[in-house]
ModelCIF file with pLDDT and N, C-alpha, C, O atoms, coordinates in Angstrom:
data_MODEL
#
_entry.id   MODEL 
#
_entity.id                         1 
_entity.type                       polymer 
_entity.pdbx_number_of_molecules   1 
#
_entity_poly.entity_id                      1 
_entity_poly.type                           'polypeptide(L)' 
_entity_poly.nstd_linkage                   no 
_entity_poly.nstd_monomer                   no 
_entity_poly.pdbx_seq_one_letter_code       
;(UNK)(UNK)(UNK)(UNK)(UNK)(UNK)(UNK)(UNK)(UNK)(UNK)(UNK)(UNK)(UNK)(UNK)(UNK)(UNK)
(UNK)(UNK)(UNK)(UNK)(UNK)(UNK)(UNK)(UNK)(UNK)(UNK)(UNK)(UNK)(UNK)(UNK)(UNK)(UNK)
(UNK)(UNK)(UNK)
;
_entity_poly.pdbx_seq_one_letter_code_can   XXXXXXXXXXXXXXXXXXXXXXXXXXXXXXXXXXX 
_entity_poly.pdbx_strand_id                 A 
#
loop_
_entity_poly_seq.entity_id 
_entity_poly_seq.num 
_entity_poly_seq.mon_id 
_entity_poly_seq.hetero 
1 1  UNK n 
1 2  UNK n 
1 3  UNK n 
1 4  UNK n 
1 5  UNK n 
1 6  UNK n 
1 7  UNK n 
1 8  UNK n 
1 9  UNK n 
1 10 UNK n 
1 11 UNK n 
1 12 UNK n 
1 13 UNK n 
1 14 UNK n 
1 15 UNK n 
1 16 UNK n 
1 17 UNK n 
1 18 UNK n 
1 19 UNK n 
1 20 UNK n 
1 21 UNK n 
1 22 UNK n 
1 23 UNK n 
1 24 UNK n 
1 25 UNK n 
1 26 UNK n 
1 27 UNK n 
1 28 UNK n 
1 29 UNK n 
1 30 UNK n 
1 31 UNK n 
1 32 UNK n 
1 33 UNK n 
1 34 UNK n 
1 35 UNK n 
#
_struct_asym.id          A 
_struct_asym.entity_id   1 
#
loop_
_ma_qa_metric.id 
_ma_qa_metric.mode 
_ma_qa_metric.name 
_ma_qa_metric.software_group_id 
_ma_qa_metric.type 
1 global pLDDT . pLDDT 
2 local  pLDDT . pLDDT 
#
_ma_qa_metric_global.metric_id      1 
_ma_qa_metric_global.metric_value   97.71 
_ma_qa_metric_global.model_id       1 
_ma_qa_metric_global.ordinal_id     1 
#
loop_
_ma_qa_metric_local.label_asym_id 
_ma_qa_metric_local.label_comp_id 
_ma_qa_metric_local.label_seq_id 
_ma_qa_metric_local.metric_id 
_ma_qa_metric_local.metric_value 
_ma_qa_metric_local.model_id 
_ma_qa_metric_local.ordinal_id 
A UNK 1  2 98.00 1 1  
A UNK 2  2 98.00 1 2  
A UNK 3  2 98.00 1 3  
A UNK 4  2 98.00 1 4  
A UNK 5  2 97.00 1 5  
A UNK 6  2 98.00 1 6  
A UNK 7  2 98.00 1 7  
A UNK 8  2 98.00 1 8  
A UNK 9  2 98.00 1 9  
A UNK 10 2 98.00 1 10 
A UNK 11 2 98.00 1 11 
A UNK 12 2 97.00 1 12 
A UNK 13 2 96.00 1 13 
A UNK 14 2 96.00 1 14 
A UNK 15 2 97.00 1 15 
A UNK 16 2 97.00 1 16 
A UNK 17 2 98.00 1 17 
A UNK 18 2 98.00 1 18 
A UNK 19 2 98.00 1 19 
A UNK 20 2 98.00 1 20 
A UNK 21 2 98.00 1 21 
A UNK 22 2 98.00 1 22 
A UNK 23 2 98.00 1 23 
A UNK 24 2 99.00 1 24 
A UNK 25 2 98.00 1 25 
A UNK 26 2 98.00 1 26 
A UNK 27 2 98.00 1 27 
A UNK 28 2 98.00 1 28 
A UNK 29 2 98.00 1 29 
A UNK 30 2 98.00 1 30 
A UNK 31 2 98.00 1 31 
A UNK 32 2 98.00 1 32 
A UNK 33 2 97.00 1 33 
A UNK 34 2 97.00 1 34 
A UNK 35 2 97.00 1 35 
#
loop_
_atom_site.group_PDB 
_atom_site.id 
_atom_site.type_symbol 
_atom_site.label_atom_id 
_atom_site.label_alt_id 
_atom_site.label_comp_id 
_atom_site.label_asym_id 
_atom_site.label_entity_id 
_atom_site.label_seq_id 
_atom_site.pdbx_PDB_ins_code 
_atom_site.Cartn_x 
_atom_site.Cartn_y 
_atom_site.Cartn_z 
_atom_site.occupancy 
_atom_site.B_iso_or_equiv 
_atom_site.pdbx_formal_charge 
_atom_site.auth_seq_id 
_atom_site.auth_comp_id 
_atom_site.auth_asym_id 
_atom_site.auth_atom_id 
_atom_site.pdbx_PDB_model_num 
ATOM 1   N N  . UNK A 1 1  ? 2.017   -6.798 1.727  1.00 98.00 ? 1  UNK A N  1 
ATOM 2   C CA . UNK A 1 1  ? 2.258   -5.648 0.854  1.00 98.00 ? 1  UNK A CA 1 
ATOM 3   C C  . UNK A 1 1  ? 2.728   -4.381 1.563  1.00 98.00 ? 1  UNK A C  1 
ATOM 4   O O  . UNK A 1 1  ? 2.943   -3.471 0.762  1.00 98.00 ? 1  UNK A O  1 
ATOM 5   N N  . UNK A 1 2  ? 2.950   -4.064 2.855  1.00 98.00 ? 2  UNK A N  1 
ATOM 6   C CA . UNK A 1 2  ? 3.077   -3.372 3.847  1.00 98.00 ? 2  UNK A CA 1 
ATOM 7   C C  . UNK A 1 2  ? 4.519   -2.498 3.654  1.00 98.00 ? 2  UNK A C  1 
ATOM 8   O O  . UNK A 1 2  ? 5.352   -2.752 4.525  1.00 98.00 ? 2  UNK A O  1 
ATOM 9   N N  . UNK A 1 3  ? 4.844   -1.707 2.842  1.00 98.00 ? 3  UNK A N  1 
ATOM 10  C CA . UNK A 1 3  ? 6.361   -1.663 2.786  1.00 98.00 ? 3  UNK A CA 1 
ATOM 11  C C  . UNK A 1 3  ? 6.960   -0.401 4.218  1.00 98.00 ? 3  UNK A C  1 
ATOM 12  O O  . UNK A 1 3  ? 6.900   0.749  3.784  1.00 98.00 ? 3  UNK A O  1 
ATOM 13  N N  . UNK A 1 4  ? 7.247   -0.435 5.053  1.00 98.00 ? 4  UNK A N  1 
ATOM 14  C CA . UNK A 1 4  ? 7.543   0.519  5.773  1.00 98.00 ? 4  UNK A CA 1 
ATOM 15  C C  . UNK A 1 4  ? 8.351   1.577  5.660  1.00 98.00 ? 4  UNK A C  1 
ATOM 16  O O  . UNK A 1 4  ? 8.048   2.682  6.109  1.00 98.00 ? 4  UNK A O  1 
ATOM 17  N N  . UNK A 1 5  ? 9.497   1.309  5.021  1.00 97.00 ? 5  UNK A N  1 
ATOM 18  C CA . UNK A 1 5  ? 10.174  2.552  4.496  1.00 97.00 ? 5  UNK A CA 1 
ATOM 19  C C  . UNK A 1 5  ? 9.430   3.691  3.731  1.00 97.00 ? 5  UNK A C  1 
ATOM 20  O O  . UNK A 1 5  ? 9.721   4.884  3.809  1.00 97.00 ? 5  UNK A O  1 
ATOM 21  N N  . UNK A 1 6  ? 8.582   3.234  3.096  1.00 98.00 ? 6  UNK A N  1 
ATOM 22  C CA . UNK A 1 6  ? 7.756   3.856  2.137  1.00 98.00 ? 6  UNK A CA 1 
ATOM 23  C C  . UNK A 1 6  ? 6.851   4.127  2.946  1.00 98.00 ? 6  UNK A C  1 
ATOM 24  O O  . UNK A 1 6  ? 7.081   5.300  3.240  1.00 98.00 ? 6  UNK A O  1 
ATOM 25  N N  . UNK A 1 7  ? 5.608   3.670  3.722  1.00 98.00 ? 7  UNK A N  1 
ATOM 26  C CA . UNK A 1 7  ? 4.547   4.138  4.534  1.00 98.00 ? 7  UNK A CA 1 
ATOM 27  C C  . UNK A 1 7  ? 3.492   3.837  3.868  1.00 98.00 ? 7  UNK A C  1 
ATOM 28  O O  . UNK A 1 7  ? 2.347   4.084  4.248  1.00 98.00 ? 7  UNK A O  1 
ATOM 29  N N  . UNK A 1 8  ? 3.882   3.120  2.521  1.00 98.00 ? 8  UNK A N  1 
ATOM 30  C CA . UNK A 1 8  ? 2.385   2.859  1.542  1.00 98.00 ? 8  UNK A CA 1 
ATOM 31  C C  . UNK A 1 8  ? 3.043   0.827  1.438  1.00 98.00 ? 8  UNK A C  1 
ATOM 32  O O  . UNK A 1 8  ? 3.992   0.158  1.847  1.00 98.00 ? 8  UNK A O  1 
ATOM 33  N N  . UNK A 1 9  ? 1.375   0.573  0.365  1.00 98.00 ? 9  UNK A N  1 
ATOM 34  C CA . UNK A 1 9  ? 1.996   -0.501 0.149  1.00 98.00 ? 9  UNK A CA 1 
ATOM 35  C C  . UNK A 1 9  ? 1.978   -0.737 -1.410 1.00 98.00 ? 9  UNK A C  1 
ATOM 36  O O  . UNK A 1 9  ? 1.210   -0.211 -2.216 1.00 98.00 ? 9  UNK A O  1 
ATOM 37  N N  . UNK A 1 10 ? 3.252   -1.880 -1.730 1.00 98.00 ? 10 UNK A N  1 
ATOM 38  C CA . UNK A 1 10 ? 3.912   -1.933 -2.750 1.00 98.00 ? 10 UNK A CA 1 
ATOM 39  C C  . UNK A 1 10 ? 2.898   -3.043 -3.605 1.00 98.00 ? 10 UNK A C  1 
ATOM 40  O O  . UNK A 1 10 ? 1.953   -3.647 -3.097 1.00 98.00 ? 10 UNK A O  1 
ATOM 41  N N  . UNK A 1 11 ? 3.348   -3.145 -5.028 1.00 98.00 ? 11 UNK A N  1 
ATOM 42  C CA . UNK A 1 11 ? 2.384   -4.057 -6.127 1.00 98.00 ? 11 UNK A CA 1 
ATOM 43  C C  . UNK A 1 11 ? 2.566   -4.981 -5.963 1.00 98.00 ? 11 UNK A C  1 
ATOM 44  O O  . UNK A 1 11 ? 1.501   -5.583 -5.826 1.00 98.00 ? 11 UNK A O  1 
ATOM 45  N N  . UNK A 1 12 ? 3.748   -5.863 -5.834 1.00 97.00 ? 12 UNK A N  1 
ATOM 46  C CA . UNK A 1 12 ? 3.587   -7.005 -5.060 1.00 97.00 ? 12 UNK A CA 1 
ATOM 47  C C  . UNK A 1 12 ? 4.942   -7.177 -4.405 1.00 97.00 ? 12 UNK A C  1 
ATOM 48  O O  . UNK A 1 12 ? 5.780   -6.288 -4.255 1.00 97.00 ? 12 UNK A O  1 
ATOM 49  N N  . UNK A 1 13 ? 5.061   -8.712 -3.958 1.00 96.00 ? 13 UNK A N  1 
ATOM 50  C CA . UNK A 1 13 ? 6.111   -8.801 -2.729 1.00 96.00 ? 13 UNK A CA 1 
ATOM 51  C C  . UNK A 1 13 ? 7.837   -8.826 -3.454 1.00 96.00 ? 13 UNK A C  1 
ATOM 52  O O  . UNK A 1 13 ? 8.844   -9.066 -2.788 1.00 96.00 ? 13 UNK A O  1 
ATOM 53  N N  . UNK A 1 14 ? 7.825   -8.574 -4.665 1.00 96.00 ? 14 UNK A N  1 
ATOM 54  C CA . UNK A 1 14 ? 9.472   -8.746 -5.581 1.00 96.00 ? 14 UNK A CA 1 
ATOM 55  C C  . UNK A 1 14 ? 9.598   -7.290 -5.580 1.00 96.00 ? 14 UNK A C  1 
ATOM 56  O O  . UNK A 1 14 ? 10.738  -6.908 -5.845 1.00 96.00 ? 14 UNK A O  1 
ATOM 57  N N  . UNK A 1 15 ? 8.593   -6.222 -5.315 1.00 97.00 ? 15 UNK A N  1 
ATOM 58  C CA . UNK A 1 15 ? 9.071   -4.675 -5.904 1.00 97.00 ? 15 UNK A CA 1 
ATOM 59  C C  . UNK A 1 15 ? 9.120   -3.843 -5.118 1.00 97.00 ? 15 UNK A C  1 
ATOM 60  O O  . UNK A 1 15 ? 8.622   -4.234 -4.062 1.00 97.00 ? 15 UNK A O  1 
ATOM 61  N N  . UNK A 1 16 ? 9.527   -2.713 -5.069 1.00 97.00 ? 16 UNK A N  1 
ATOM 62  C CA . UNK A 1 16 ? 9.006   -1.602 -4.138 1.00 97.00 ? 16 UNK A CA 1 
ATOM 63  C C  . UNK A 1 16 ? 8.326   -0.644 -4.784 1.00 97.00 ? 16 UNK A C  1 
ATOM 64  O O  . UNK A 1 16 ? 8.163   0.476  -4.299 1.00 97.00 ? 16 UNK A O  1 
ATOM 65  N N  . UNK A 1 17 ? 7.838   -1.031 -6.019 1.00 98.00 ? 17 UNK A N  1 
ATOM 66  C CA . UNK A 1 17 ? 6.808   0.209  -6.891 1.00 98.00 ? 17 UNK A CA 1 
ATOM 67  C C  . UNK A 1 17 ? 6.002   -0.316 -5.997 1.00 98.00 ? 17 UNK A C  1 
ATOM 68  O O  . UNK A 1 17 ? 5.823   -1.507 -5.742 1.00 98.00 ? 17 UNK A O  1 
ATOM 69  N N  . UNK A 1 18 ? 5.058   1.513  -5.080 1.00 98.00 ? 18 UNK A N  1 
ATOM 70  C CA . UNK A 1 18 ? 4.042   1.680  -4.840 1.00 98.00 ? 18 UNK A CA 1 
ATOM 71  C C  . UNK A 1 18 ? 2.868   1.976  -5.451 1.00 98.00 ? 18 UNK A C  1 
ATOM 72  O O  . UNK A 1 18 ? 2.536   3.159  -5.367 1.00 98.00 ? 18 UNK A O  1 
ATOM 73  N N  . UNK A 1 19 ? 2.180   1.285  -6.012 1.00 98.00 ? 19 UNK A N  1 
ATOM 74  C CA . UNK A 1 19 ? 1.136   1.747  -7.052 1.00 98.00 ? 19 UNK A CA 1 
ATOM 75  C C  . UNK A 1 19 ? -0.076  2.891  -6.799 1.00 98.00 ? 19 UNK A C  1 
ATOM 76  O O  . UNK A 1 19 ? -0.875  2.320  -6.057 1.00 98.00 ? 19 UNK A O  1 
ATOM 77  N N  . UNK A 1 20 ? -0.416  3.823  -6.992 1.00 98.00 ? 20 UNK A N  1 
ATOM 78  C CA . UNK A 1 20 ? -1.264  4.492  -7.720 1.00 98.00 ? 20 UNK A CA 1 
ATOM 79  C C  . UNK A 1 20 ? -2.442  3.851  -6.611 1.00 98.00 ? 20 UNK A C  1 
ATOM 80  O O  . UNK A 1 20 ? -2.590  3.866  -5.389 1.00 98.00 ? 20 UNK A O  1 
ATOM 81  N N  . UNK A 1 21 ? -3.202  3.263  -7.835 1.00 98.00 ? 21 UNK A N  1 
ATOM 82  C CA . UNK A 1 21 ? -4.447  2.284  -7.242 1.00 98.00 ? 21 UNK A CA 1 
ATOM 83  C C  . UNK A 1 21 ? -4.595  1.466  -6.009 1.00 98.00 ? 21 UNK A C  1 
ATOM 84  O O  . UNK A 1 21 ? -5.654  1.487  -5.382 1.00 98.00 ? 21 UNK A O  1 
ATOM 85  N N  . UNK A 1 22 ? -3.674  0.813  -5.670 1.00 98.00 ? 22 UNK A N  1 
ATOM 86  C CA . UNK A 1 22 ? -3.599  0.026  -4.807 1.00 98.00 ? 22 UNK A CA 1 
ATOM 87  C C  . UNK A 1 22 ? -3.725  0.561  -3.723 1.00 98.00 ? 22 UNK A C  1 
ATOM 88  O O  . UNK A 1 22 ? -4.603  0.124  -2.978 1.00 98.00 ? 22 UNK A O  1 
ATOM 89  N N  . UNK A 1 23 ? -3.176  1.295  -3.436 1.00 98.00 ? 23 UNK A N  1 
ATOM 90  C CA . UNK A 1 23 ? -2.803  2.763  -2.172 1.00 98.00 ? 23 UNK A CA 1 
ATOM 91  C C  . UNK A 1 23 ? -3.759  3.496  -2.213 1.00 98.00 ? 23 UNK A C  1 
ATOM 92  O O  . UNK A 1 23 ? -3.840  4.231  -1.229 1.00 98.00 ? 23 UNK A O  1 
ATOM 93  N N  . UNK A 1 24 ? -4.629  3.623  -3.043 1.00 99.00 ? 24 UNK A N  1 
ATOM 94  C CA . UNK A 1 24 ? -5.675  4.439  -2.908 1.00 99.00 ? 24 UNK A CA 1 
ATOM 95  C C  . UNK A 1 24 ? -6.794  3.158  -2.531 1.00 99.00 ? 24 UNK A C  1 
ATOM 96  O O  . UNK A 1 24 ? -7.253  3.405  -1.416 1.00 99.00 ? 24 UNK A O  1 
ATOM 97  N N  . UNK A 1 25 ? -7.131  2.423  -2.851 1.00 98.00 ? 25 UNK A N  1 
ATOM 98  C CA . UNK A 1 25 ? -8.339  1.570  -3.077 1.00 98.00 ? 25 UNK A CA 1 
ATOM 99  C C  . UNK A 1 25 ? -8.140  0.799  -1.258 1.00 98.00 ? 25 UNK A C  1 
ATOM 100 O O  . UNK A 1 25 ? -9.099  0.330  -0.645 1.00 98.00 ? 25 UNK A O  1 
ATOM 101 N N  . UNK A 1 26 ? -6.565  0.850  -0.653 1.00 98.00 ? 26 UNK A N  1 
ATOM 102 C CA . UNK A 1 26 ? -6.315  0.296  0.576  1.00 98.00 ? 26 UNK A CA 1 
ATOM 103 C C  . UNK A 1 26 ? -7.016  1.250  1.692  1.00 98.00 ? 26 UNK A C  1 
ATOM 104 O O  . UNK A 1 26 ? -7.669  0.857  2.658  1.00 98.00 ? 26 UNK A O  1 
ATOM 105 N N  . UNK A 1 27 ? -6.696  2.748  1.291  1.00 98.00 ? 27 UNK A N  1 
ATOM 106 C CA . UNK A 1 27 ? -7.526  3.802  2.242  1.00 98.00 ? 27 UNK A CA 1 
ATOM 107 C C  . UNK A 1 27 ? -8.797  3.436  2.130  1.00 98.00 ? 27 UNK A C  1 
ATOM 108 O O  . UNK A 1 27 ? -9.395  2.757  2.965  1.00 98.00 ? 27 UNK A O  1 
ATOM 109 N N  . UNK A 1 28 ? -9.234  3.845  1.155  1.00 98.00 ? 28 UNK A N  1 
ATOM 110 C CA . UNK A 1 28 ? -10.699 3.771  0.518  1.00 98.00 ? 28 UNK A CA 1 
ATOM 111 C C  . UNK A 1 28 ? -11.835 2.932  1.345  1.00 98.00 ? 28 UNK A C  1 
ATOM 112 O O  . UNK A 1 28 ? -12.878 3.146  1.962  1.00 98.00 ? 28 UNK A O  1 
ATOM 113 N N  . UNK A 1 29 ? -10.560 1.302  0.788  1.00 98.00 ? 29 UNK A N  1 
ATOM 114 C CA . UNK A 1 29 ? -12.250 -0.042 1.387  1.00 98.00 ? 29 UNK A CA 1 
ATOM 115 C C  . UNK A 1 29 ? -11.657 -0.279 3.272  1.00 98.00 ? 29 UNK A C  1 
ATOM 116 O O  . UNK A 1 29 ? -11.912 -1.184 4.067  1.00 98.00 ? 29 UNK A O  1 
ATOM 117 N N  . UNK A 1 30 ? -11.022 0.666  3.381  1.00 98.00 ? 30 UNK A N  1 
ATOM 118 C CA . UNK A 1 30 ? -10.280 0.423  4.871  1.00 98.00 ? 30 UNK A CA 1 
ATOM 119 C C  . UNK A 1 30 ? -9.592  -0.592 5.056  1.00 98.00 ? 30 UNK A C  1 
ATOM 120 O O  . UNK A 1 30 ? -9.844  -1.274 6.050  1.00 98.00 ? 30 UNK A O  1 
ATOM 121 N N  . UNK A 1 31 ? -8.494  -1.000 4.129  1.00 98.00 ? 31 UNK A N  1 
ATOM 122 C CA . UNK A 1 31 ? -7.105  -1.997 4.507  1.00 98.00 ? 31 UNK A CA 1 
ATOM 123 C C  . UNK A 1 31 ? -6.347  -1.626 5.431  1.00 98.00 ? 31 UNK A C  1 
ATOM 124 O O  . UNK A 1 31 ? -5.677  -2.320 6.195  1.00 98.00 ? 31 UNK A O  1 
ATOM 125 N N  . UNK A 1 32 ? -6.473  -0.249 5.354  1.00 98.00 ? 32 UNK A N  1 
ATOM 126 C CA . UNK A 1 32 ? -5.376  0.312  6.448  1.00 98.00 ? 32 UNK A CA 1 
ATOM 127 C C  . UNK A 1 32 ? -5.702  -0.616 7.822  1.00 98.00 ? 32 UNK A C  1 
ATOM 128 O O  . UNK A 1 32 ? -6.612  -1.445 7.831  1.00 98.00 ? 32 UNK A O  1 
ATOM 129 N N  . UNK A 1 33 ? -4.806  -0.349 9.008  1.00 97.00 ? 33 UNK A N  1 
ATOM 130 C CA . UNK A 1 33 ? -5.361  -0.830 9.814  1.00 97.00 ? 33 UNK A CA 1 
ATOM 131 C C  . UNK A 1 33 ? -5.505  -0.084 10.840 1.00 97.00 ? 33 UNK A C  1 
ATOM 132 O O  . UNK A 1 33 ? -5.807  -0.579 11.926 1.00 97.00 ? 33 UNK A O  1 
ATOM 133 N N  . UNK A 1 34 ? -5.212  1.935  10.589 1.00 97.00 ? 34 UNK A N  1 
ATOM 134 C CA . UNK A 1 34 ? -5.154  2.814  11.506 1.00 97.00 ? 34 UNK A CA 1 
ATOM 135 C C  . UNK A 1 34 ? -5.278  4.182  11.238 1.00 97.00 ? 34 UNK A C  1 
ATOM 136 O O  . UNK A 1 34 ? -4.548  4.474  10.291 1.00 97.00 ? 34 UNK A O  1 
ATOM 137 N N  . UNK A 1 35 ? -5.944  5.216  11.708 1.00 97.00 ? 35 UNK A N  1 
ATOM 138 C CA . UNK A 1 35 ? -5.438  6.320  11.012 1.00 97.00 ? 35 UNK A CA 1 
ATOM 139 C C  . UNK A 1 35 ? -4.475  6.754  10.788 1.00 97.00 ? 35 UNK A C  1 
ATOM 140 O O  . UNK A 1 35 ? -4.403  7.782  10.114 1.00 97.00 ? 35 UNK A O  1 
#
């Protein structure tokens, strides 16, 4: 889900909508993998 151009990640692997939730809930439960 990693989109790099963007710096967030996208809803799934056909789109480049970055969602809202997803991007938040990835910081949140620590998906990230860095500060």
């Amino acid at each position: 889900f990693w989109l790099e151009s963007a710096g967030m990640y996208r809803d799934n692997q056909t789109t480049t909508l970055c969602p809202q939730d997803a991007n938040s809930f990835a910081v949140l439960y620590n998906l990230t993998t860095s500060t």
